[in-house]
Protein backbone atom coordinates (compact mmCIF):
# COMPACT_ATOMS: atom_id res chain seq x y z
CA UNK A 1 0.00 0.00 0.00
CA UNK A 2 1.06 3.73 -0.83
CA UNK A 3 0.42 6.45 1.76
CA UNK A 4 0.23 10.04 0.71
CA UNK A 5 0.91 12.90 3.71
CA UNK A 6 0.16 16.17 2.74
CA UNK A 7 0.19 19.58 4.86
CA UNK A 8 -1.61 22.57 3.62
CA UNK A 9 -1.59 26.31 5.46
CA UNK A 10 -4.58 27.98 3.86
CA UNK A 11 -4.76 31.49 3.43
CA UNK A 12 -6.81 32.85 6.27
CA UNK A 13 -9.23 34.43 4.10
CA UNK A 14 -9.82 31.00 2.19
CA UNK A 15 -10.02 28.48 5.10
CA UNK A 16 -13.78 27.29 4.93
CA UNK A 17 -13.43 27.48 0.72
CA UNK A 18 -10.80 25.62 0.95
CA UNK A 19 -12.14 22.95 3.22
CA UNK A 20 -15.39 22.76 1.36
CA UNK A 21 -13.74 21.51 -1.80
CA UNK A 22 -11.24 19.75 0.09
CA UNK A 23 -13.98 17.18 1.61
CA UNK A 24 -15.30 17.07 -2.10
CA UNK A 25 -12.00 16.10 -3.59
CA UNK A 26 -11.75 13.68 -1.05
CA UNK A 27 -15.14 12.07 -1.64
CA UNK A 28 -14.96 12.10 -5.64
CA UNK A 29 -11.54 10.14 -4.66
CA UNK A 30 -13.26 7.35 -2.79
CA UNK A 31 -15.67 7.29 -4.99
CA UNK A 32 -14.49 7.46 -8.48
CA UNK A 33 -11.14 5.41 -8.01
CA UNK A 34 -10.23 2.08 -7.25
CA UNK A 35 -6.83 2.34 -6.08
CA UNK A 36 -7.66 4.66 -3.13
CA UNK A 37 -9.22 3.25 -0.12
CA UNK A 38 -8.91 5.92 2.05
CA UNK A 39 -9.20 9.90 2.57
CA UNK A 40 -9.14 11.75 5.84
CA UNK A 41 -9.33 15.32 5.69
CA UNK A 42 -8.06 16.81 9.46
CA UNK A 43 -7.96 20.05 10.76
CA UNK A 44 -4.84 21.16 12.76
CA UNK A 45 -5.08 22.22 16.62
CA UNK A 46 -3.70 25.70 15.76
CA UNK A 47 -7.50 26.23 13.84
CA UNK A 48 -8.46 25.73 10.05
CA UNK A 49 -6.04 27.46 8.42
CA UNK A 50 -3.78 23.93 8.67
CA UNK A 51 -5.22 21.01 6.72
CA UNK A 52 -3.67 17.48 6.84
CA UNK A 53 -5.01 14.68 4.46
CA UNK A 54 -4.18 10.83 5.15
CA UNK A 55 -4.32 9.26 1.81
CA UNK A 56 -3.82 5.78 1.50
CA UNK A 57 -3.49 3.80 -2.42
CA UNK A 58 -3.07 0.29 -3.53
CA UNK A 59 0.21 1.60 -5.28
CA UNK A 60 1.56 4.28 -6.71
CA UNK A 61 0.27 4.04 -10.22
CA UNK A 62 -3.11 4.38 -8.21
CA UNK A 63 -2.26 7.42 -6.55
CA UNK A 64 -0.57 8.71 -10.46
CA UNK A 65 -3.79 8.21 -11.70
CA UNK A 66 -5.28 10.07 -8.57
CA UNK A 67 -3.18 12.88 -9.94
CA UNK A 68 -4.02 12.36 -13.55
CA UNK A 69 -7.73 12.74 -12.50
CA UNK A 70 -10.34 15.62 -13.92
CA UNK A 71 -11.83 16.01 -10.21
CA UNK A 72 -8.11 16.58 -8.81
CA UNK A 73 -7.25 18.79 -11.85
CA UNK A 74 -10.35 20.42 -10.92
CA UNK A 75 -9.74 21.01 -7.28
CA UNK A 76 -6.08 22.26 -8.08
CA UNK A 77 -7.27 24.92 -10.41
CA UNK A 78 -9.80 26.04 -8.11
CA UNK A 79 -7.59 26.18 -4.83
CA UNK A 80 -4.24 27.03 -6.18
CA UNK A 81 -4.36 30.28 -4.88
CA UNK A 82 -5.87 29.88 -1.88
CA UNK A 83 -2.77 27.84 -0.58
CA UNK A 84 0.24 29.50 1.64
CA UNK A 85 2.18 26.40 1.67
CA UNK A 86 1.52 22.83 1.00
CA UNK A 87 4.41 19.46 2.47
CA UNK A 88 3.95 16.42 0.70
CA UNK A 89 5.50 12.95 2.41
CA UNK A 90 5.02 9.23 0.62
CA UNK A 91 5.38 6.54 2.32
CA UNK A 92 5.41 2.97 1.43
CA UNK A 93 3.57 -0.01 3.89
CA UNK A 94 5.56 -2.57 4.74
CA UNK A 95 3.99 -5.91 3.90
């Protein structure tokens, strides 16, 4: 299995935005692709300006074709700017 960490700080102005298409990307993931089998969306202690997802894939051509999908294209295009900073970690299970 392939888990995906990823850190966002939103722009203060764009927290609930950000959040509300965040927990739609999310879903559409579950939903619309095999290869992921799980999603969490989790706000940070400090308040909702820090996002952290828990992503979890059968491999990593299932999280490439996470990336290669319209509803993630979608929700980049539509957040990009709303984003101070964004940490991405991979991480593979050991079986």
């Amino acid at each position: 299995m392939y888990v995906v960490t990823v850190t966002f700080r939103i722009k203060p102005e764009h927290a609930d935005e950000f959040l509300n298409a965040m927990r739609e990307n999310a879903r559409l993931s579950l939903e619309l692709e095999p290869g992921c089998h799980r999603f969490d969306v989790a706000l940070g202690e400090d308040g909702p300006e820090t996002i952290f997802l828990y992503e979890l894939y059968s491999d990593r051509a299932a999280f490439d074709a996470h990336l290669a999908a319209e509803h993630f294209k979608s929700f980049g295009a539509t957040v990009t700017d709303w984003v101070a900073s964004k940490d991405v970690a991979c991480y593979v299970l050991p079986t």
